[in-house]
C-alpha atoms as a PDB file:
ATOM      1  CA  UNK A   1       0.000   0.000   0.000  1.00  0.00           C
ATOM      2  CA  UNK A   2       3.037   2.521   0.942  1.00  0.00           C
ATOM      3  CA  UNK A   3       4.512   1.692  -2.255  1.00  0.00           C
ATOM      4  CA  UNK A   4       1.793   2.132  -4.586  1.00  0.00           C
ATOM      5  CA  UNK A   5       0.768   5.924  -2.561  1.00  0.00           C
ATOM      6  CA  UNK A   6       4.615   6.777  -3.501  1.00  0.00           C
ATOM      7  CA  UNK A   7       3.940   5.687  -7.108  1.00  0.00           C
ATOM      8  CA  UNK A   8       1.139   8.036  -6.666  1.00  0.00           C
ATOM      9  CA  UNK A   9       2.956  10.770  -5.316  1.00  0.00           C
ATOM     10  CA  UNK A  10       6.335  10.242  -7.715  1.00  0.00           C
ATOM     11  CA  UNK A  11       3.738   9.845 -10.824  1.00  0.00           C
ATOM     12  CA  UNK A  12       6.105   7.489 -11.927  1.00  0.00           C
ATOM     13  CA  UNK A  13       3.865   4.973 -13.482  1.00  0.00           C
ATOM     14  CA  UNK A  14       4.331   1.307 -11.998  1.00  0.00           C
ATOM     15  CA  UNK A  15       1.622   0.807 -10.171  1.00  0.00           C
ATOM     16  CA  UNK A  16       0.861  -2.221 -11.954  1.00  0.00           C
ATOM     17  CA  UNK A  17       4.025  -4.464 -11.704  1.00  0.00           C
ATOM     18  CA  UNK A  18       4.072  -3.003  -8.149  1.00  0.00           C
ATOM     19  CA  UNK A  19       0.453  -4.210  -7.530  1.00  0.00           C
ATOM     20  CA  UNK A  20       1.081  -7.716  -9.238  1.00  0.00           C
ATOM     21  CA  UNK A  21       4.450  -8.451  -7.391  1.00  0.00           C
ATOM     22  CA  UNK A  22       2.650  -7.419  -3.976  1.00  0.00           C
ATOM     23  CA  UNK A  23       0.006  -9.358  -4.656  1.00  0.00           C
ATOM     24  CA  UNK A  24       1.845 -12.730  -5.589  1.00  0.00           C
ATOM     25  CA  UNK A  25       4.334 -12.263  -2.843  1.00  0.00           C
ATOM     26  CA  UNK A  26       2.269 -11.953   0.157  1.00  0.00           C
ATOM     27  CA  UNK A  27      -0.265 -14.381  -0.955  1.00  0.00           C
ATOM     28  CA  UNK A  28       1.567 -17.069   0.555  1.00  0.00           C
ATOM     29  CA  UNK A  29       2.338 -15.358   4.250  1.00  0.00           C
ATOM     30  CA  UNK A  30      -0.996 -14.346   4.047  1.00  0.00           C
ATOM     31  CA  UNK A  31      -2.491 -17.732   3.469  1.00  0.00           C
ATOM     32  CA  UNK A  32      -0.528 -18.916   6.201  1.00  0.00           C
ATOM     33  CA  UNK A  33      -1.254 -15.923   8.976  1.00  0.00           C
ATOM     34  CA  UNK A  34      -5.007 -17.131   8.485  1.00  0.00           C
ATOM     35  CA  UNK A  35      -4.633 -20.563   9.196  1.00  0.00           C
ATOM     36  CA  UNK A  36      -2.655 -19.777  12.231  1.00  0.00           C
ATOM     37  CA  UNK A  37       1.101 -21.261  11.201  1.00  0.00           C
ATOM     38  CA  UNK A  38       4.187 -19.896  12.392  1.00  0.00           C
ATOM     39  CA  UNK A  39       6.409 -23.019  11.771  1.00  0.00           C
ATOM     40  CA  UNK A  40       9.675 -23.018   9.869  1.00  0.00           C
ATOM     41  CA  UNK A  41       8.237 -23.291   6.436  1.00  0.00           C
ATOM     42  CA  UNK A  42       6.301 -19.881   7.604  1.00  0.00           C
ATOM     43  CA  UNK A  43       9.056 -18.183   9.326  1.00  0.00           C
ATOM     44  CA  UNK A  44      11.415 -19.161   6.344  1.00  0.00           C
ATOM     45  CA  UNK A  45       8.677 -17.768   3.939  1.00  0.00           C
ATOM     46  CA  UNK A  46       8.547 -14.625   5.600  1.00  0.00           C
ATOM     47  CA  UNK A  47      12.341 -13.830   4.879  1.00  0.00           C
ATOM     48  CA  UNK A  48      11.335 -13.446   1.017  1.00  0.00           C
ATOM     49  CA  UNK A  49       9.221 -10.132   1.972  1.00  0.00           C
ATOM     50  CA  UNK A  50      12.507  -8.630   3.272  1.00  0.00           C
ATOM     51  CA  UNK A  51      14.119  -8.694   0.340  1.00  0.00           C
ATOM     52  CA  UNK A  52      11.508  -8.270  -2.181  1.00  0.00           C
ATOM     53  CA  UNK A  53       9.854  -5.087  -0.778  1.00  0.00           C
ATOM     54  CA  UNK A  54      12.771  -3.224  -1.010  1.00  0.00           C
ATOM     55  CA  UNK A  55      13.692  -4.345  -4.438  1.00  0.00           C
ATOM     56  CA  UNK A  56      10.440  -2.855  -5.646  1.00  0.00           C
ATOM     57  CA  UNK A  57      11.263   0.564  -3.623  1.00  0.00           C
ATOM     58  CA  UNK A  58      14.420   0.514  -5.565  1.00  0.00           C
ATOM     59  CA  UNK A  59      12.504  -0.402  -8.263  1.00  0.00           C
ATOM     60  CA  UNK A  60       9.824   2.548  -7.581  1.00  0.00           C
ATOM     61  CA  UNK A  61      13.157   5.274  -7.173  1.00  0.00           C
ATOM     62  CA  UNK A  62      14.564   4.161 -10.225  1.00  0.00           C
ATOM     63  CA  UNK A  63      16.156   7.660 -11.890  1.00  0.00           C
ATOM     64  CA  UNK A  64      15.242   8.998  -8.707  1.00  0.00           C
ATOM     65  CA  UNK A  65      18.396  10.914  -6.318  1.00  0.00           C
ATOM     66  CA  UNK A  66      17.464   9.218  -3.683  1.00  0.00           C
ATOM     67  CA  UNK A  67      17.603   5.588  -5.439  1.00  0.00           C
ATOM     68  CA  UNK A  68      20.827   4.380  -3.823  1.00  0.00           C
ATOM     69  CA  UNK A  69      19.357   5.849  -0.098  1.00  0.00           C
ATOM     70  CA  UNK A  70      16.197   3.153  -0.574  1.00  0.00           C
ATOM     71  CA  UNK A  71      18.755   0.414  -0.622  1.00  0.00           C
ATOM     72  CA  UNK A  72      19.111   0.364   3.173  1.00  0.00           C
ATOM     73  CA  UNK A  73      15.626  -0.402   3.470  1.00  0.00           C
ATOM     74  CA  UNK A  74      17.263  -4.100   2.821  1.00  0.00           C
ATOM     75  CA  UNK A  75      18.854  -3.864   5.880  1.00  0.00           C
ATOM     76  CA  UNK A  76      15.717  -3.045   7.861  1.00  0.00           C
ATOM     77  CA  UNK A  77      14.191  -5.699   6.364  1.00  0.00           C
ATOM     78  CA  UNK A  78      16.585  -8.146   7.300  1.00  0.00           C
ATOM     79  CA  UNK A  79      17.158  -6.424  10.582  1.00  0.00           C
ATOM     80  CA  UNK A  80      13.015  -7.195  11.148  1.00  0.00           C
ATOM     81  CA  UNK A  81      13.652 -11.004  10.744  1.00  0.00           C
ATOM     82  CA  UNK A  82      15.310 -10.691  13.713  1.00  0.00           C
ATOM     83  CA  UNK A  83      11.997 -11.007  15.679  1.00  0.00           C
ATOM     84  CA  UNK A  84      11.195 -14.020  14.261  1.00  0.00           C
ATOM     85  CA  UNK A  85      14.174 -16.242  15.604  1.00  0.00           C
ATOM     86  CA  UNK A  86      15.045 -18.209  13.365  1.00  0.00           C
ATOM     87  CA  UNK A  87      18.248 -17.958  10.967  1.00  0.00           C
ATOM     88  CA  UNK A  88      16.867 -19.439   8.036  1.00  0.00           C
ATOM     89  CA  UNK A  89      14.342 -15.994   6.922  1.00  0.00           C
ATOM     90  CA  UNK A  90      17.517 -13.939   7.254  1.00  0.00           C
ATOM     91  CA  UNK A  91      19.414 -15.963   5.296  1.00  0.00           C
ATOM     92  CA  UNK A  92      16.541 -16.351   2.537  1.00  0.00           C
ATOM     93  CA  UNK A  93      16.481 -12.597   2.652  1.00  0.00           C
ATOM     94  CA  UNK A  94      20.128 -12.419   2.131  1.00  0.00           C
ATOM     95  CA  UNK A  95      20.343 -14.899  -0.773  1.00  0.00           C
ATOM     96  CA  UNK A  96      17.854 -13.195  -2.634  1.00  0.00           C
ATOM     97  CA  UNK A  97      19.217  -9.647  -2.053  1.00  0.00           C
ATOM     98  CA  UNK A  98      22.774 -11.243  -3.672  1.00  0.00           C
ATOM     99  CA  UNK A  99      20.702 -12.602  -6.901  1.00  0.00           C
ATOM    100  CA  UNK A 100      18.561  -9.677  -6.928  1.00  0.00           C
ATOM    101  CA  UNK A 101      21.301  -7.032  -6.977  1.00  0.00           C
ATOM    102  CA  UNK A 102      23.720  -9.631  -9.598  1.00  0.00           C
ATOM    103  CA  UNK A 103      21.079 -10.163 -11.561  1.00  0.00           C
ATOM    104  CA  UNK A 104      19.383  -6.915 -12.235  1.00  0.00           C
ATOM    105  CA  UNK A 105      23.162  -5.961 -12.376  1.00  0.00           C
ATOM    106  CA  UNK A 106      23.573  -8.128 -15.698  1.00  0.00           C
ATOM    107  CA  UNK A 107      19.871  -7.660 -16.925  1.00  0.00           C
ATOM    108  CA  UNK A 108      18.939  -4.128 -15.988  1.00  0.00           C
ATOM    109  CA  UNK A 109      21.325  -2.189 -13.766  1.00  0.00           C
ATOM    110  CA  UNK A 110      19.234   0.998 -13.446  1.00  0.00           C
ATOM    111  CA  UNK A 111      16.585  -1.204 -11.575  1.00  0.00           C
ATOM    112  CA  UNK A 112      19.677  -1.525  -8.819  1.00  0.00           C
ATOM    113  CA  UNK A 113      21.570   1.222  -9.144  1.00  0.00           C
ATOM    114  CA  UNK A 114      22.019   4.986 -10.873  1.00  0.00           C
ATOM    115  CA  UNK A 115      23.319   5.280 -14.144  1.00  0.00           C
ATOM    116  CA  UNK A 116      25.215   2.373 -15.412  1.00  0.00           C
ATOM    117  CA  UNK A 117      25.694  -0.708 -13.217  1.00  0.00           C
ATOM    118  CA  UNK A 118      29.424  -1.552 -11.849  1.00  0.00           C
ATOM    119  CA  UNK A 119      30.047  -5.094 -10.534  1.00  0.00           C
ATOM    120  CA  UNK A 120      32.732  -4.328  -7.797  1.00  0.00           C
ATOM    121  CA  UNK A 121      30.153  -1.861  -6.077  1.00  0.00           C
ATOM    122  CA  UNK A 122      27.194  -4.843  -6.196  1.00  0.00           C
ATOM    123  CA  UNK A 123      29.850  -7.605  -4.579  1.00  0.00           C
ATOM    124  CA  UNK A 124      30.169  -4.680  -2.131  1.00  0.00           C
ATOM    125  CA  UNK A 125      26.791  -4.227  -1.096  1.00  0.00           C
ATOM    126  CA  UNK A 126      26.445  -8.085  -1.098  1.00  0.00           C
ATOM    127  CA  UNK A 127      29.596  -8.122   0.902  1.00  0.00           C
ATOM    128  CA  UNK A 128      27.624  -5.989   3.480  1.00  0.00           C
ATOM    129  CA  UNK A 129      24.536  -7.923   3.291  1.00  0.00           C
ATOM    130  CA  UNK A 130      26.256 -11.189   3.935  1.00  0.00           C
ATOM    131  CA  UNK A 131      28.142  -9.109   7.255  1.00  0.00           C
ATOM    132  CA  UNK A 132      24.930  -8.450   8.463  1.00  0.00           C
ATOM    133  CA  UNK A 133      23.228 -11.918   7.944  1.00  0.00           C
ATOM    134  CA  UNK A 134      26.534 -13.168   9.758  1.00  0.00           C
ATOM    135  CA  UNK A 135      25.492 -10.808  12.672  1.00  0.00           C
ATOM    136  CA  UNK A 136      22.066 -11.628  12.646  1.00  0.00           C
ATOM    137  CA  UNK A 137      22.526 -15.130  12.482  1.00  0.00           C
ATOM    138  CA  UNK A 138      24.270 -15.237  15.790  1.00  0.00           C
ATOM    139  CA  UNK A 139      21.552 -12.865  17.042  1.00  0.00           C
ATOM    140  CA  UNK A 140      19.013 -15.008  15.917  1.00  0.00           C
ATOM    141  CA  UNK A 141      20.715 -18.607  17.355  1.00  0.00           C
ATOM    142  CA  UNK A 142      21.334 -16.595  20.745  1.00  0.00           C
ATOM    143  CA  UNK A 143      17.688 -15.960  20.248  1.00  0.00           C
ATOM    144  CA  UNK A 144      16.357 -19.294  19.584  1.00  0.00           C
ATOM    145  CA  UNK A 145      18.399 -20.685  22.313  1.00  0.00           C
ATOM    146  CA  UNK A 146      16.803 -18.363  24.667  1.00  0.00           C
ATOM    147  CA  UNK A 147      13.563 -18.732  23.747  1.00  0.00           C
ATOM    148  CA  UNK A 148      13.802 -22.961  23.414  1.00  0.00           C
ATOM    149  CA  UNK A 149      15.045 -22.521  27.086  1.00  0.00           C
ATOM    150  CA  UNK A 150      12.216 -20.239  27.984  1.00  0.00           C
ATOM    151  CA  UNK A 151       9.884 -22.616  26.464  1.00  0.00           C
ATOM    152  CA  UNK A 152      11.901 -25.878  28.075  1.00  0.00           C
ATOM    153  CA  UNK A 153      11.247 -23.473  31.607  1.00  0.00           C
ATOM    154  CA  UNK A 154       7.702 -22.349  30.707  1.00  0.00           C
ATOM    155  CA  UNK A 155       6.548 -26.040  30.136  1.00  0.00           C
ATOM    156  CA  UNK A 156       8.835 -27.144  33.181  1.00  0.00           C
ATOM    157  CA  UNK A 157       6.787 -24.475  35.071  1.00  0.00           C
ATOM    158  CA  UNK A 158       3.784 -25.903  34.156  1.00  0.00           C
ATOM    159  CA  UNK A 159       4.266 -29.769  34.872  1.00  0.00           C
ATOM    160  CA  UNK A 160       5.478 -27.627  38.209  1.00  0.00           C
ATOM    161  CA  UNK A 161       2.110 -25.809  38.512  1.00  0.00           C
ATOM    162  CA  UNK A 162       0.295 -28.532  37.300  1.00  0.00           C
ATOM    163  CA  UNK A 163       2.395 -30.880  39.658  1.00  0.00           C
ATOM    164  CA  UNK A 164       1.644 -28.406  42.442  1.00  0.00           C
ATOM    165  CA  UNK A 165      -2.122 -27.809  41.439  1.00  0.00           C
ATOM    166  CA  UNK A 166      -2.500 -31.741  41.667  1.00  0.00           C
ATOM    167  CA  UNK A 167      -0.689 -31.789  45.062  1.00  0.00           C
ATOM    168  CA  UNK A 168      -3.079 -28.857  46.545  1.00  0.00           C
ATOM    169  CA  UNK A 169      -5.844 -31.097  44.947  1.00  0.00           C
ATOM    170  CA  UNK A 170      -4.911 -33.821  46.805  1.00  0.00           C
ATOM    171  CA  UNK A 171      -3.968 -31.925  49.913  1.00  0.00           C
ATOM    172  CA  UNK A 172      -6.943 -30.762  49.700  1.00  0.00           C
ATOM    173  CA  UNK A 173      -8.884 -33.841  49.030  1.00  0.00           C
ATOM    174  CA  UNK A 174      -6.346 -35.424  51.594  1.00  0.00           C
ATOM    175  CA  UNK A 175      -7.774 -32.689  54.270  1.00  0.00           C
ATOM    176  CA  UNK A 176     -11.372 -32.971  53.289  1.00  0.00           C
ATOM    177  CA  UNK A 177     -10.787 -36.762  54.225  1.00  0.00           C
ATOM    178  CA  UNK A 178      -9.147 -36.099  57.407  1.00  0.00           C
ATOM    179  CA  UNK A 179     -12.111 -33.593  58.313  1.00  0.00           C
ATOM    180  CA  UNK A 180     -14.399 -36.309  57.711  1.00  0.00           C
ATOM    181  CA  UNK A 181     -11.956 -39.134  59.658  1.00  0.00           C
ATOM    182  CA  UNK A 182     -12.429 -36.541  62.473  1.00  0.00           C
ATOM    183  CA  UNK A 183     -16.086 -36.004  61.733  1.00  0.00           C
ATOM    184  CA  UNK A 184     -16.447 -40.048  62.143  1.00  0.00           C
ATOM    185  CA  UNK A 185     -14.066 -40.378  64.998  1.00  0.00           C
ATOM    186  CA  UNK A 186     -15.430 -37.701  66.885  1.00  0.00           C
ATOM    187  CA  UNK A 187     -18.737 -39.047  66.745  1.00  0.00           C
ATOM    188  CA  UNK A 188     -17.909 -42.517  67.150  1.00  0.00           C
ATOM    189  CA  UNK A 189     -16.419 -41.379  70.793  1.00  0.00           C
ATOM    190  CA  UNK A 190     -19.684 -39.098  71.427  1.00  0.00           C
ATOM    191  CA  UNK A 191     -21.144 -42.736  70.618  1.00  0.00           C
ATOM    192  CA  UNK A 192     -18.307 -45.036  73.340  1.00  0.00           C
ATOM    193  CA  UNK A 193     -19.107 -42.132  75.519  1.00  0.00           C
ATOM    194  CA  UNK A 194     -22.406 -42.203  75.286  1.00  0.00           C
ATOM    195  CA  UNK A 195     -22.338 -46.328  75.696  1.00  0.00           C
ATOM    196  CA  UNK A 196     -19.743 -46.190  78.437  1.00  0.00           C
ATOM    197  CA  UNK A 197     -22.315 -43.903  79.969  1.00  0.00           C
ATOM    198  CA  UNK A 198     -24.969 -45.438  79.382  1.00  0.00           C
ATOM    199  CA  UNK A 199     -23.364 -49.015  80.595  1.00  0.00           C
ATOM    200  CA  UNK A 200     -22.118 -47.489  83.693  1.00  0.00           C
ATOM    201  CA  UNK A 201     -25.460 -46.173  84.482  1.00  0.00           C
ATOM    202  CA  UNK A 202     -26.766 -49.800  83.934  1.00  0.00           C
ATOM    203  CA  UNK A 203     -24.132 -51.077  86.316  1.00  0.00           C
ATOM    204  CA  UNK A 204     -24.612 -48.802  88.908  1.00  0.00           C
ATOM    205  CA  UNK A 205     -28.533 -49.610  88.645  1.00  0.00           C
ATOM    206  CA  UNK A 206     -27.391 -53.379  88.748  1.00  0.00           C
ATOM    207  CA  UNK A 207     -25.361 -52.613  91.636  1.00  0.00           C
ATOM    208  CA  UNK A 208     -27.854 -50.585  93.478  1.00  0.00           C
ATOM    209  CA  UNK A 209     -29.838 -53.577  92.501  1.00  0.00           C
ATOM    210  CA  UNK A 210     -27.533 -56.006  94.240  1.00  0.00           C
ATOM    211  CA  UNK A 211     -26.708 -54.355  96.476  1.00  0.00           C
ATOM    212  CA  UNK A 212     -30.214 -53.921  97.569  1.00  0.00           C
ATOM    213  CA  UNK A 213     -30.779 -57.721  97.270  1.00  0.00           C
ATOM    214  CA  UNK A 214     -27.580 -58.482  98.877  1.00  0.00           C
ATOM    215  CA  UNK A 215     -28.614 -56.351 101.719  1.00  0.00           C
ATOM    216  CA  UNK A 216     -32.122 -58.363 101.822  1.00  0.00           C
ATOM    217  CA  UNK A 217     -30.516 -61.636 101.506  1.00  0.00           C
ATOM    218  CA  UNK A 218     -28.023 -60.774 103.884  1.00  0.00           C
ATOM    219  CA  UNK A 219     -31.272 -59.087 106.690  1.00  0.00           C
ATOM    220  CA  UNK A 220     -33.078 -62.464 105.922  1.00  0.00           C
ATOM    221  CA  UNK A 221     -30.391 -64.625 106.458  1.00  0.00           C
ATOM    222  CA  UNK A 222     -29.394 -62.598 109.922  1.00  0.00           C
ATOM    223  CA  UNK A 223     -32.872 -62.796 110.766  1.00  0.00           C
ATOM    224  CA  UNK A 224     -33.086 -66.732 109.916  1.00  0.00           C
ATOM    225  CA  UNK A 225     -29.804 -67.325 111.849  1.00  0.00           C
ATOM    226  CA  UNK A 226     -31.634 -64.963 114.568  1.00  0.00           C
ATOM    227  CA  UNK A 227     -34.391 -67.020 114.394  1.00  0.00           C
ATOM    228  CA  UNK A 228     -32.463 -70.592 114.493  1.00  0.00           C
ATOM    229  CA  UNK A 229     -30.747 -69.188 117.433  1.00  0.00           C
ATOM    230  CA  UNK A 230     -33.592 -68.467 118.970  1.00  0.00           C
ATOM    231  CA  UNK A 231     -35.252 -71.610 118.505  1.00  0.00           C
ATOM    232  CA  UNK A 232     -32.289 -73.389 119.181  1.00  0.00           C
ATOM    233  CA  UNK A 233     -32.123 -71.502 122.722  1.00  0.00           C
ATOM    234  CA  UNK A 234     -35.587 -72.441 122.969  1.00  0.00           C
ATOM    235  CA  UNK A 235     -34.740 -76.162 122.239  1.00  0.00           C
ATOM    236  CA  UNK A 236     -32.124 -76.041 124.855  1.00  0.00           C
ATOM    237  CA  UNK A 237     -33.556 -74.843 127.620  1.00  0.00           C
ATOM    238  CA  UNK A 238     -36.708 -77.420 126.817  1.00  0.00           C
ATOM    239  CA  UNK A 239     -33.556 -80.258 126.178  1.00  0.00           C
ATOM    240  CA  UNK A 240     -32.600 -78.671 129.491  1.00  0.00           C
ATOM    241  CA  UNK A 241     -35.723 -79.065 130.996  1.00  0.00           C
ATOM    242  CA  UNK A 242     -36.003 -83.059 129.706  1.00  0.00           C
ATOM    243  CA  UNK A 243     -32.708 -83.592 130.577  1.00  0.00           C
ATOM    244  CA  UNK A 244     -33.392 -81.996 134.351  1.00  0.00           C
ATOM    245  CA  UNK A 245     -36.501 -84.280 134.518  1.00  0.00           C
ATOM    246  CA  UNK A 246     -35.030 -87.379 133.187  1.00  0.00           C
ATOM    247  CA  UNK A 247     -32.200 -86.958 135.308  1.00  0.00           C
ATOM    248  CA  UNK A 248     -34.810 -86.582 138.201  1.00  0.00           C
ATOM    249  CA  UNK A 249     -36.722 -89.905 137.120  1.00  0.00           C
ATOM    250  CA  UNK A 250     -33.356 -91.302 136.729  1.00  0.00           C
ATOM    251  CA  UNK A 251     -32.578 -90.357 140.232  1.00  0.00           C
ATOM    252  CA  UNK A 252     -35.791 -91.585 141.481  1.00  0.00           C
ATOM    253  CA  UNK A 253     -35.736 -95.073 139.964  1.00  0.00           C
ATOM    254  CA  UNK A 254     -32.160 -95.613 140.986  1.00  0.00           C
ATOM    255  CA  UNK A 255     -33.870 -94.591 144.622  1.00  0.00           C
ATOM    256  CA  UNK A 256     -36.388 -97.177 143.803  1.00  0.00           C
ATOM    257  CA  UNK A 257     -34.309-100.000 142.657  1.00  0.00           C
ATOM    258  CA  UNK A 258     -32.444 -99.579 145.545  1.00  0.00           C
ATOM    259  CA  UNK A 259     -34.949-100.080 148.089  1.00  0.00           C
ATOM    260  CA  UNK A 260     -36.829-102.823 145.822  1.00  0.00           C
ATOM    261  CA  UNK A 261     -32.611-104.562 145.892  1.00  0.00           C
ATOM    262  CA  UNK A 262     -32.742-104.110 149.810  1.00  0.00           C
ATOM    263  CA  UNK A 263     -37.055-105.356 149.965  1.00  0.00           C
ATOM    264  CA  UNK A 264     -36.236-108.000 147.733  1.00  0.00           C
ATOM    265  CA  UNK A 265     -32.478-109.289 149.774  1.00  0.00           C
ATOM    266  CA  UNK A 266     -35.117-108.509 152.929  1.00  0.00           C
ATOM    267  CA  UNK A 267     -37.608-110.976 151.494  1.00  0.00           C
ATOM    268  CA  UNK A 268     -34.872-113.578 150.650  1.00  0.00           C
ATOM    269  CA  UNK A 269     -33.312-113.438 154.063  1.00  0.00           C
ATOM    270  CA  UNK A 270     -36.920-113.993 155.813  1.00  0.00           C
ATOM    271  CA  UNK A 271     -37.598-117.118 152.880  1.00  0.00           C
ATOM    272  CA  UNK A 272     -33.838-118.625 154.060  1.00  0.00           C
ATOM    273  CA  UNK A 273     -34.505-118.024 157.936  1.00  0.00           C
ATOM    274  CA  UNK A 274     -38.164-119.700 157.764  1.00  0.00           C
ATOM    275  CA  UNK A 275     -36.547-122.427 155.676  1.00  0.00           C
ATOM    276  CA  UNK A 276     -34.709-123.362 158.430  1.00  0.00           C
ATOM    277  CA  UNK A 277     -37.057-123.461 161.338  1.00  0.00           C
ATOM    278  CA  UNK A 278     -39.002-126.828 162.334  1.00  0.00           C
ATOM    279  CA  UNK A 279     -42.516-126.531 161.469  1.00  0.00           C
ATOM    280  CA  UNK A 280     -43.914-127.849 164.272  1.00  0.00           C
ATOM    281  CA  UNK A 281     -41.794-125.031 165.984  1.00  0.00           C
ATOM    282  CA  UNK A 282     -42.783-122.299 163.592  1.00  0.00           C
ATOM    283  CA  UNK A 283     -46.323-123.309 163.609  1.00  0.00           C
ATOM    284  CA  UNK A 284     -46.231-122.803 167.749  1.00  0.00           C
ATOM    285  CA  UNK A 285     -43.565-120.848 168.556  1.00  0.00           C
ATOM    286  CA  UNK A 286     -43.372-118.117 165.503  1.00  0.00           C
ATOM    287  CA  UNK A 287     -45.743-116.600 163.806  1.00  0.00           C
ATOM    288  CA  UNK A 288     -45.856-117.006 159.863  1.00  0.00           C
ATOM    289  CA  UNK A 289     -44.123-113.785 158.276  1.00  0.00           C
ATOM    290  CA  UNK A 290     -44.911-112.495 155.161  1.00  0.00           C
ATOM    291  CA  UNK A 291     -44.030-109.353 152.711  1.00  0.00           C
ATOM    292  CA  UNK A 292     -47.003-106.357 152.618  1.00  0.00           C
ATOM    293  CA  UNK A 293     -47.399-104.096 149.232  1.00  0.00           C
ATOM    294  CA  UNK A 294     -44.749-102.359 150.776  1.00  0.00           C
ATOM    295  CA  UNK A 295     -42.248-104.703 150.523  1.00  0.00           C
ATOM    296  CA  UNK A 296     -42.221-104.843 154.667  1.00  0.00           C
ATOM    297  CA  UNK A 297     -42.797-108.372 156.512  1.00  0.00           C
ATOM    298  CA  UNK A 298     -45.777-109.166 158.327  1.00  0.00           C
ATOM    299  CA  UNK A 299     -47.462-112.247 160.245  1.00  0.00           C
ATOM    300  CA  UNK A 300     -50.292-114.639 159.439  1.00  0.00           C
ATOM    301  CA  UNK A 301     -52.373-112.629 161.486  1.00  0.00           C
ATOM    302  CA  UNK A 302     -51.460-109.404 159.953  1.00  0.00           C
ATOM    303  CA  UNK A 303     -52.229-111.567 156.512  1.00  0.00           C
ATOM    304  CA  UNK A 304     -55.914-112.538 157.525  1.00  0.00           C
ATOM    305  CA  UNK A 305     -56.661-109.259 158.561  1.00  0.00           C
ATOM    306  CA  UNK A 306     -55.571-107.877 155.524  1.00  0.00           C
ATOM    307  CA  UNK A 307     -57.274-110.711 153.585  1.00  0.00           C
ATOM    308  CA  UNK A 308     -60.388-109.292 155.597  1.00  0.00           C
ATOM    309  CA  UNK A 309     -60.002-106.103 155.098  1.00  0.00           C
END
């Protein structure tokens, strides 16, 4: 567009070529901007512009003063090719520059330069183009190495961020879990408290409850040994009371035997005496003797009076 307003303004009729050459040579960059590539085929592709947009300025100045002045426009071109970072544009650029200024050197010189064309000044000006590509090509490796290392550190620093974003996920996650451990264990000892409670409750009810029955069993068993005591005082003092009477009855028949022993030797002793006397003499001179209930002797007489009675 530039070019063609200077055609404009210089009147100097090539507005056509200039339109057709623009139009072929950006066709292809252009093509390429809209479908989003910026590989090496498209950096690389970009390095024609810089040389072929200044060949149509000198083109444009041809007969013009300042027609030598527009040839430093090929340095800013090249010098722009910087920004890509890559060597291979600038060194496109630089090729074509060589062929563009030897050719038009053999085929029309006053496209390149003023007046008639001299071949030591167009190895000079390729001499200087070549200087600068050497220049820029360092630039542009220096570049490229920077950049590749930016990029090796950008996607490092990503795995890093995405390394770190998946550790806060999972310290997260790993803290969400321990909240709900706690959640669970806290509640789980509100539940053993709660039981532990509740089962000592229950044990001191079951104590209080056997205790309470202990206490009975223990009152009724006091009051049943009470009891046995009692009745076995009571039994004593009646086993007391038999054994004081049988002793008594004891005493009493030994008393009885006795005298019965001495009636009975009494008895015996009158039965041996009377065995010995004569009867004639016991009928006349001794009365019969005999035993009474008592168990004392008596006579005949005593006996037929008793008879009587």
């Amino acid at each position: 567009m530039g070019l063609l307003i200077g055609n404009a303004v210089l009147d100097a009729g090539a507005g056509v070529p200039l339109l057709v050459i623009g139009t072929i040579i950006t066709a292809g960059p252009t093509a390429m901007a809209l479908r989003g590539r910026y590989d090496v085929e498209v950096r690389t592709l970009m390095g024609s512009l810089a040389a072929v947009i200044p060949a149509m300025l000198v083109f444009l100045l041809k007969g013009h003063p300042w027609q030598m002045d527009a040839h430093m426009y090929f340095f800013v071109g090249m010098a722009a090719l910087v920004m890509l970072a890559d060597w291979r544009p600038i060194a496109l650029a630089t090729a074509l520059t060589a062929v563009h200024h030897l050719a038009l050197e053999w085929w029309a010189p006053e496209f390149v330069f003023t007046g008639t064309g001299n071949l030591g000044r167009v190895i000079f000006h390729v001499l200087a183009v070549g200087l600068q590509f050497g220049a820029l090509t360092v630039l542009t490796i220096q570049l490229e190495r920077l950049f590749q290392s930016q990029s090796a550190a950008l996607r490092r620093s990503r795995e890093l961020t995405e390394v770190a974003e998946d550790g806060q996920r999972r310290t997260e996650e790993a803290m969400l879990q321990a909240r709900a451990a706690e959640a669970v264990a806290a509640r789980e000892r509100q539940q053993r408290e709660e039981q532990a409670a509740r089962i000592a409750s229950e044990r001191r009810g079951e104590l209080v409850v056997l205790a309470n029955e202990f206490d009975h069993s223990v009152t009724s068993v006091v009051k049943s040994i009470g009891q046995a005591t009692e009745r076995l005082e009571h039994a004593a003092v009646r086993l007391e009371d038999v054994t004081g009477g049988a002793t008594q009855d004891a005493v009493e028949a030994a008393s009885g035997a006795s005298r019965a022993a001495r009636d009975i030797a009494h008895v015996s002793s009158s039965i041996r005496d009377l065995s010995e006397i004569d009867p004639d003499d016991r009928d006349r001179g001794r009365p019969a003797i005999g035993v009474d209930r008592g168990g004392e002797p008596r006579s005949a007489a005593q006996r037929a009076d008793g008879r009587d009675a």
